[in-house]
PDB file of N, CA and C in Angstrom:
ATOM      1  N   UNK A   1      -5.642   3.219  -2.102  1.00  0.00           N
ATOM      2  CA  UNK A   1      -5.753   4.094  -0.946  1.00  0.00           C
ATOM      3  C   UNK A   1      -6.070   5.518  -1.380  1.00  0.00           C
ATOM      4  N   UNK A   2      -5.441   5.858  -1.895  1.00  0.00           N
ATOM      5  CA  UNK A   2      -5.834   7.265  -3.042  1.00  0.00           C
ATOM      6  C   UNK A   2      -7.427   7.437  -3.571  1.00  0.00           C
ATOM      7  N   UNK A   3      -7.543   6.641  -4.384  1.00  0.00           N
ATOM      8  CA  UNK A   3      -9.182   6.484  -4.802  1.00  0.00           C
ATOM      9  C   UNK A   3      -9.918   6.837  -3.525  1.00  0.00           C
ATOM     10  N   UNK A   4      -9.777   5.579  -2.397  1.00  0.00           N
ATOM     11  CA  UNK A   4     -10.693   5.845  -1.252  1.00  0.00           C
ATOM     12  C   UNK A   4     -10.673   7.071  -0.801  1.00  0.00           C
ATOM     13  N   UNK A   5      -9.168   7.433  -0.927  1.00  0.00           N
ATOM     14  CA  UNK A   5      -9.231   8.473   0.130  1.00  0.00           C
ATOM     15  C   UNK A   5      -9.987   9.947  -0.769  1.00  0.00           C
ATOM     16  N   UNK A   6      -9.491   9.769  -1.989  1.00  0.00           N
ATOM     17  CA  UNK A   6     -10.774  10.412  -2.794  1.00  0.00           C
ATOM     18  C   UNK A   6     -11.742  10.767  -2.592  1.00  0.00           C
ATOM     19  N   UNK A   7     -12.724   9.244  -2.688  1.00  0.00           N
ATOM     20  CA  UNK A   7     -13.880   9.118  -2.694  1.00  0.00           C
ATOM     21  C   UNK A   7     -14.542   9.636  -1.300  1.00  0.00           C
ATOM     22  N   UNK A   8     -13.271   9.575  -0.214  1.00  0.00           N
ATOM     23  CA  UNK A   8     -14.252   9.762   1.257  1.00  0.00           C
ATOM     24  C   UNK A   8     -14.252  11.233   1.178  1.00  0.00           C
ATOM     25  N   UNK A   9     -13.195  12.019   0.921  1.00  0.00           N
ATOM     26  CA  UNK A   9     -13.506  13.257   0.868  1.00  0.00           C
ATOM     27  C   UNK A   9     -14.407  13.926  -0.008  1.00  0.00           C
ATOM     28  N   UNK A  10     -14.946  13.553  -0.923  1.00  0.00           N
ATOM     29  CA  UNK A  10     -16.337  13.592  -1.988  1.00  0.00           C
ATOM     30  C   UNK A  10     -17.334  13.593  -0.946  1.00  0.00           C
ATOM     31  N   UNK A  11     -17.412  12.929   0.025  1.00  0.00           N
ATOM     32  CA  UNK A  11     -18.109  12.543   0.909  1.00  0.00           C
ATOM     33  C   UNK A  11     -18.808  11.259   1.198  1.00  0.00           C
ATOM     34  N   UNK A  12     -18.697  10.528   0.034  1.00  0.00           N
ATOM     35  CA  UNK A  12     -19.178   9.112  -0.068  1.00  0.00           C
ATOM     36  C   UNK A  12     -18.808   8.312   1.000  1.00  0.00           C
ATOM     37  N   UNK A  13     -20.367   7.493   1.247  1.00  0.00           N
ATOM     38  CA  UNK A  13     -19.711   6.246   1.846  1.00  0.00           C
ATOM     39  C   UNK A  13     -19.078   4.871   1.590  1.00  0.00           C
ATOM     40  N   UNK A  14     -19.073   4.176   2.412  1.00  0.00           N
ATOM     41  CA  UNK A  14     -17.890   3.235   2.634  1.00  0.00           C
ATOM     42  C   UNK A  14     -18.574   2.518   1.482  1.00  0.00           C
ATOM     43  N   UNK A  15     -20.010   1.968   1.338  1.00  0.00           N
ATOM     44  CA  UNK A  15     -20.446   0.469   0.044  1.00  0.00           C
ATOM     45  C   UNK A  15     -20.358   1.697  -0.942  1.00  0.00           C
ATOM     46  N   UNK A  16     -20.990   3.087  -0.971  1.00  0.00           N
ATOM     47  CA  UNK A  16     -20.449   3.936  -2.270  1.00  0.00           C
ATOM     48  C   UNK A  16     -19.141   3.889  -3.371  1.00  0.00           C
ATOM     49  N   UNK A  17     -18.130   4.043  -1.673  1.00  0.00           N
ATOM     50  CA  UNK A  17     -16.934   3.379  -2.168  1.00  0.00           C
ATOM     51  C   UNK A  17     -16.597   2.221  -2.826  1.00  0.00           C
ATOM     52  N   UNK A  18     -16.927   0.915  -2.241  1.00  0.00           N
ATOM     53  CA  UNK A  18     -16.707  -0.125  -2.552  1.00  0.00           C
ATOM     54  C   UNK A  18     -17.080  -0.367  -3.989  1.00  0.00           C
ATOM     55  N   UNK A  19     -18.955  -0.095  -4.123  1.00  0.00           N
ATOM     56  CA  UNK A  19     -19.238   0.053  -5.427  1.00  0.00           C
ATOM     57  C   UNK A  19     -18.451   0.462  -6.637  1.00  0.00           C
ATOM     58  N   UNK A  20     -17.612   1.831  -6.622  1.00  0.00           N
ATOM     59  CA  UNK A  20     -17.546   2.680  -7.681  1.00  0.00           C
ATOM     60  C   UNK A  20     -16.191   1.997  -7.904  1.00  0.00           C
ATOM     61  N   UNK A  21     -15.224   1.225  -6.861  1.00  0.00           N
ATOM     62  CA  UNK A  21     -14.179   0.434  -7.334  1.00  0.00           C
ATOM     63  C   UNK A  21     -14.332  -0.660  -7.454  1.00  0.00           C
ATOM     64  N   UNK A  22     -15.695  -1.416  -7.216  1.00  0.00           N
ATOM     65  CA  UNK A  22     -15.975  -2.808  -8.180  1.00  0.00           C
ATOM     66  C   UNK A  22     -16.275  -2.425  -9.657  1.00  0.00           C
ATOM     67  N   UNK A  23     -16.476  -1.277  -9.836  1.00  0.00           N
ATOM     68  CA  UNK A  23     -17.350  -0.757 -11.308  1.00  0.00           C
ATOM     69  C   UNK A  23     -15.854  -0.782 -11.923  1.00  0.00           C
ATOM     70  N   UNK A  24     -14.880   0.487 -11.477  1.00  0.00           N
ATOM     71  CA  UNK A  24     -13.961   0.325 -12.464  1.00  0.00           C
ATOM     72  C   UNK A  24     -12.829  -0.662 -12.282  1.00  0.00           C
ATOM     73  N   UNK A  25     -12.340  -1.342 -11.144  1.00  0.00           N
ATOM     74  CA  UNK A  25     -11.346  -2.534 -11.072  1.00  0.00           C
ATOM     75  C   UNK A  25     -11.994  -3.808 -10.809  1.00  0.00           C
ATOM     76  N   UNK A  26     -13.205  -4.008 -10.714  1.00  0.00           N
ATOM     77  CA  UNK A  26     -13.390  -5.688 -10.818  1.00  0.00           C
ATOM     78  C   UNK A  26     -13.251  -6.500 -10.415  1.00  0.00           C
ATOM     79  N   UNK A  27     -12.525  -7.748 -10.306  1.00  0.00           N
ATOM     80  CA  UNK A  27     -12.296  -8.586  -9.331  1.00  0.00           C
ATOM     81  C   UNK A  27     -10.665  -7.933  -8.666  1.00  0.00           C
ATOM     82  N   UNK A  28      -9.860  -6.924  -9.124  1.00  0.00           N
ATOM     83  CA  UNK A  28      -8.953  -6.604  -8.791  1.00  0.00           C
ATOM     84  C   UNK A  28      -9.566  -5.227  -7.908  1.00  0.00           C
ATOM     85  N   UNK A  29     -10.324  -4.889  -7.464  1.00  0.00           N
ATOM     86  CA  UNK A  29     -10.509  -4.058  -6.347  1.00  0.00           C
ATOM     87  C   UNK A  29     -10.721  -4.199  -5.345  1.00  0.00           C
ATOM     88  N   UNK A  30     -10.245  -3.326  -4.145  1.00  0.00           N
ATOM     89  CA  UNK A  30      -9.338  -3.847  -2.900  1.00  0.00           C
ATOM     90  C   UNK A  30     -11.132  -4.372  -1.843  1.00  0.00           C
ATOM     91  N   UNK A  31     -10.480  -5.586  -1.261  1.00  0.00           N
ATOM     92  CA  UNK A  31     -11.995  -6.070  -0.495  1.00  0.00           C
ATOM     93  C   UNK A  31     -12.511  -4.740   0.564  1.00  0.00           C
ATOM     94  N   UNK A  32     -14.074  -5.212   1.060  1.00  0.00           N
ATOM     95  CA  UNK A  32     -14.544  -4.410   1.678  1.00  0.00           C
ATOM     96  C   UNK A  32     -13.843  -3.948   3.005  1.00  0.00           C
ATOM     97  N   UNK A  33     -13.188  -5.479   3.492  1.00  0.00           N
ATOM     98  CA  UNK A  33     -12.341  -4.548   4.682  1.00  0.00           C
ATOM     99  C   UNK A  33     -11.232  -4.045   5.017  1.00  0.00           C
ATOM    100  N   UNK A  34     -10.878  -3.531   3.489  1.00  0.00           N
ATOM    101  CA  UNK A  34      -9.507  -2.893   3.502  1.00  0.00           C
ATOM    102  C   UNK A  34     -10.312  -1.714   2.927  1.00  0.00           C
ATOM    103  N   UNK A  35     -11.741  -1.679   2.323  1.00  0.00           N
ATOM    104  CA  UNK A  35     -12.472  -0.366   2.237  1.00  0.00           C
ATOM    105  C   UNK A  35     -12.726   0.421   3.802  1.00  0.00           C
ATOM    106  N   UNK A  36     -12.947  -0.596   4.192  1.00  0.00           N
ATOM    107  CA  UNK A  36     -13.988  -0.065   5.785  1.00  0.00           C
ATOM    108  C   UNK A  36     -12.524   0.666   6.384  1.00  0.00           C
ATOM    109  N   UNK A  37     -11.000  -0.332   6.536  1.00  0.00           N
ATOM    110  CA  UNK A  37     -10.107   0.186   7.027  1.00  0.00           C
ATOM    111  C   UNK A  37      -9.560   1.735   6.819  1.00  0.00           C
ATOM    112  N   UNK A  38      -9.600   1.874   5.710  1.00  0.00           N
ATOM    113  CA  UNK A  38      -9.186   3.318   5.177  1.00  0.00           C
ATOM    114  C   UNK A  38     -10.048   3.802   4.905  1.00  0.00           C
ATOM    115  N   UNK A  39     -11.539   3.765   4.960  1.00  0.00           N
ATOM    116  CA  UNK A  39     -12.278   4.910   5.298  1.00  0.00           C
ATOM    117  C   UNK A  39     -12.090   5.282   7.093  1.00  0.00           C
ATOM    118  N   UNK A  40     -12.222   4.020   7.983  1.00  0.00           N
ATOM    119  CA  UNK A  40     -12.183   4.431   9.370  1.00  0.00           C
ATOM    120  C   UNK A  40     -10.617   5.603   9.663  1.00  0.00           C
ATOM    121  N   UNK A  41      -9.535   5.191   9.048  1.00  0.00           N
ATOM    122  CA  UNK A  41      -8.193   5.899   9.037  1.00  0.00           C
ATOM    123  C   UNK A  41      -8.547   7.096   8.517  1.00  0.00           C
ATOM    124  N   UNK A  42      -9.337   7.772   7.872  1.00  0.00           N
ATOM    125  CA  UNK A  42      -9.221   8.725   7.023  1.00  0.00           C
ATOM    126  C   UNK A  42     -10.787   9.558   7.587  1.00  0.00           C
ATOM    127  N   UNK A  43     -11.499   8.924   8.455  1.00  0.00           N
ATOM    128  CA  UNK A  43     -12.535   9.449   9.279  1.00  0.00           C
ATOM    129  C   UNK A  43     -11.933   9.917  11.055  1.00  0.00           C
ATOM    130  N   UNK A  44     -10.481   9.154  10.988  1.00  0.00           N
ATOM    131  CA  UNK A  44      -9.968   9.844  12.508  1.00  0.00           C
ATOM    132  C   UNK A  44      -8.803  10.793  12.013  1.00  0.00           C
ATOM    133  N   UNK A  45      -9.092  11.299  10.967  1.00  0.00           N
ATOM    134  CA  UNK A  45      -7.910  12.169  10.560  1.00  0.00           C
ATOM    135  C   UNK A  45      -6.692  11.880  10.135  1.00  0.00           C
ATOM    136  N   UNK A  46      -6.703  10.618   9.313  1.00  0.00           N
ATOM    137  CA  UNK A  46      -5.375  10.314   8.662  1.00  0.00           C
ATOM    138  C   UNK A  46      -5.426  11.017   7.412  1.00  0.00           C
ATOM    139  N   UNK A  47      -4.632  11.351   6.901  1.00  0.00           N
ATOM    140  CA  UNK A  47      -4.457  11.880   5.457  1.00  0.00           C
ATOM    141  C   UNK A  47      -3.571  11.530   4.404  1.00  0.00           C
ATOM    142  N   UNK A  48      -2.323  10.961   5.012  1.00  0.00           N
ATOM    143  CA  UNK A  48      -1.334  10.499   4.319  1.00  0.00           C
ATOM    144  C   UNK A  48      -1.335   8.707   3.329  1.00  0.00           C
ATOM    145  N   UNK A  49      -1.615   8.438   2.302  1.00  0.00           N
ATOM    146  CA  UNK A  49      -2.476   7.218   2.362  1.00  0.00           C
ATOM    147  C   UNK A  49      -1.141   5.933   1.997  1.00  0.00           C
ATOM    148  N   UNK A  50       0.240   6.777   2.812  1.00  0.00           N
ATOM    149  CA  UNK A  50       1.330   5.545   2.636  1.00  0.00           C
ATOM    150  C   UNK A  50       1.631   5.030   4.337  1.00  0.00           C
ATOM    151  N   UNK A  51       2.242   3.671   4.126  1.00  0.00           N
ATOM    152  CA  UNK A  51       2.328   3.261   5.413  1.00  0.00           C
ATOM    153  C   UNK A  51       3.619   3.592   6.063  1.00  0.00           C
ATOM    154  N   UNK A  52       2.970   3.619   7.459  1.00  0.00           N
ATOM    155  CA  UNK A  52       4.017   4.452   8.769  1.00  0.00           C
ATOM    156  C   UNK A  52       5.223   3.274   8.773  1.00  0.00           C
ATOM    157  N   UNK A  53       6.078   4.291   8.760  1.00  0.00           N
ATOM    158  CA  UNK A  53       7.544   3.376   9.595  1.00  0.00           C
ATOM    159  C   UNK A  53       7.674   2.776  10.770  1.00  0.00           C
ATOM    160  N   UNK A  54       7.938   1.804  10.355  1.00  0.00           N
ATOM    161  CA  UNK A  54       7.831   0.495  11.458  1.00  0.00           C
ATOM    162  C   UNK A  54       9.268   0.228  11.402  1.00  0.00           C
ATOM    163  N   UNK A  55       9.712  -0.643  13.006  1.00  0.00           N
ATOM    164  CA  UNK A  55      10.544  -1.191  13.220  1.00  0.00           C
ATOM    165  C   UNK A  55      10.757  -2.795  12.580  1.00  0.00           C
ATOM    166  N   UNK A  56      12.272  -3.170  12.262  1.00  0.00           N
ATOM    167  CA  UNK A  56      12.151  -4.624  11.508  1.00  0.00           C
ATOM    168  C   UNK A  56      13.443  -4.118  10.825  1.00  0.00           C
ATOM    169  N   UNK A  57      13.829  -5.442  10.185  1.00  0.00           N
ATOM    170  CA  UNK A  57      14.651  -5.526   9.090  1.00  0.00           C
ATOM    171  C   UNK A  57      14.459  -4.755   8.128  1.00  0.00           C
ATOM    172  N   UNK A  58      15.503  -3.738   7.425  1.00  0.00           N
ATOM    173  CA  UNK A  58      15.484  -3.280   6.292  1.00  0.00           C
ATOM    174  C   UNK A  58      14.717  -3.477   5.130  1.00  0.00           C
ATOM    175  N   UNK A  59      13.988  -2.857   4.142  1.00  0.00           N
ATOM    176  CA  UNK A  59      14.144  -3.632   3.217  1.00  0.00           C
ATOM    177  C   UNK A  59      14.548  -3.723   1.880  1.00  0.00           C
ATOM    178  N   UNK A  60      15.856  -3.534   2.003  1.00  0.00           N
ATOM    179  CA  UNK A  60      17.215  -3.871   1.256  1.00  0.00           C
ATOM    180  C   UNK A  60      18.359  -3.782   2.059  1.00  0.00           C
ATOM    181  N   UNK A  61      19.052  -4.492   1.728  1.00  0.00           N
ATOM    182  CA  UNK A  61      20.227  -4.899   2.288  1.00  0.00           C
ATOM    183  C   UNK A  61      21.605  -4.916   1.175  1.00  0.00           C
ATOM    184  N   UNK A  62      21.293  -3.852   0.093  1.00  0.00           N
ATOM    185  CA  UNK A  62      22.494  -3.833  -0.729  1.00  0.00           C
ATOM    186  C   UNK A  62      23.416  -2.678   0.156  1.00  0.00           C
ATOM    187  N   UNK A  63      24.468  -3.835  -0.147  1.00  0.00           N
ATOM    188  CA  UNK A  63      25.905  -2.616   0.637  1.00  0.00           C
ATOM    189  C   UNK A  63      27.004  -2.703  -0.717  1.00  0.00           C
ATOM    190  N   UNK A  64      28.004  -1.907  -0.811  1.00  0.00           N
ATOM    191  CA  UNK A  64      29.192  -2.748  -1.646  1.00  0.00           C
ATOM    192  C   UNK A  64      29.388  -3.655  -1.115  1.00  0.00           C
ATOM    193  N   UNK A  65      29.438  -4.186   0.128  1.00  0.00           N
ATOM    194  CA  UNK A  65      30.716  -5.150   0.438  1.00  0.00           C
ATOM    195  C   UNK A  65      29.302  -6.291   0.034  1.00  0.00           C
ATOM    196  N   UNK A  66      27.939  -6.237   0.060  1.00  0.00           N
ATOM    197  CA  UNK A  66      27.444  -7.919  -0.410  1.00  0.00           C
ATOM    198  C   UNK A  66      27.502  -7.951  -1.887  1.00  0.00           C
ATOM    199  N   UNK A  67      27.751  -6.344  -2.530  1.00  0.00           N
ATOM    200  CA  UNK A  67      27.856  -6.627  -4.366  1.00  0.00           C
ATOM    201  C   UNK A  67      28.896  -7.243  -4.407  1.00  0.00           C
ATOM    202  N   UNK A  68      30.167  -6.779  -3.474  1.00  0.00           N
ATOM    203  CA  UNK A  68      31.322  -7.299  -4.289  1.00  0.00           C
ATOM    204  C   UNK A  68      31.465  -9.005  -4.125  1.00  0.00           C
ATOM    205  N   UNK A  69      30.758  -9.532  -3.039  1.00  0.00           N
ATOM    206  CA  UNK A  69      31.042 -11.068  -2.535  1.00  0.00           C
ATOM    207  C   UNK A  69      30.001 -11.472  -3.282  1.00  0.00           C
ATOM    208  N   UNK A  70      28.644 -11.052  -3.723  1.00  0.00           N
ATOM    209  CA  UNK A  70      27.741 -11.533  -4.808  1.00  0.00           C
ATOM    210  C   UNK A  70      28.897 -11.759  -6.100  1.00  0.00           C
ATOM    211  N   UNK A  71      29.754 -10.657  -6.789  1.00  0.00           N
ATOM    212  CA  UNK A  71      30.134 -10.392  -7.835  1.00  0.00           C
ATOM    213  C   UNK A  71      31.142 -11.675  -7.867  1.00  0.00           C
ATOM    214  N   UNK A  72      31.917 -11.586  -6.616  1.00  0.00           N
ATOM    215  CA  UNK A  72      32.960 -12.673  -6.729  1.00  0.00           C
ATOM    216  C   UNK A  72      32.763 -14.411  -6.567  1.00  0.00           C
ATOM    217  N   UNK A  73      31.327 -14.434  -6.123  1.00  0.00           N
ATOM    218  CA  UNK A  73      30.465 -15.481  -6.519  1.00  0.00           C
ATOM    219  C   UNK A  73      30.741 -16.109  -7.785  1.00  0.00           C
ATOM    220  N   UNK A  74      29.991 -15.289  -8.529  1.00  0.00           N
ATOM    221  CA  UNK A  74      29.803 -15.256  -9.441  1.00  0.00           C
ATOM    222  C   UNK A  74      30.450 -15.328 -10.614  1.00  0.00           C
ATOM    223  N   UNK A  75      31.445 -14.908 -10.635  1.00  0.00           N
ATOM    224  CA  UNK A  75      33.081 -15.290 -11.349  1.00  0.00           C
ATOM    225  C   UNK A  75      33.412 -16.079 -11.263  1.00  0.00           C
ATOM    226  N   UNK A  76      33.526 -16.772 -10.028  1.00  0.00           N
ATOM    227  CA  UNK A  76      34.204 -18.198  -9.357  1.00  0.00           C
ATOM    228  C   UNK A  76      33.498 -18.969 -10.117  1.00  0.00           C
ATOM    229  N   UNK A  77      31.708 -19.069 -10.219  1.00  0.00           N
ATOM    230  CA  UNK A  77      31.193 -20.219 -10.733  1.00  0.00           C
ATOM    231  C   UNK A  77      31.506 -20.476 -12.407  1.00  0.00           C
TER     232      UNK A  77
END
């Protein structure tokens, strides 16, 4: 997301983009329509290139009280 968002402010376009991260990541660079996505996000004025807080389950769920019933698990066995 960084790179792109890089590259869009360079001014490049979207296959520019795509190109210059098939050149340096390869089969590990992100497909075209997660290119097209975050260039369109970053052409309506997004800037921030981490994702928004959403509603849902936590994600972690360590408290003491599940270390200590993990811990005492774990002794027992």
């Amino acid at each position: 997301r960084s790179v792109i968002r890089f590259l869009f402010l360079e001014g490049k376009s979207r296959s520019e983009i795509k190109e210059r991260l098939d050149a340096v990541y390869g089969d590990s660079s992100p497909s075209m329509a997660t290119v097209k996505n975050w260039f369109n996000e970053f052409q309506r004025g997004r800037t921030s290139v981490f994702d928004e807080p959403r509603p849902g389950a936590p994600k972690t769920a360590t408290t003491e009280d599940n270390m200590t019933k993990i811990h005492d698990l774990v002794l027992a066995d």
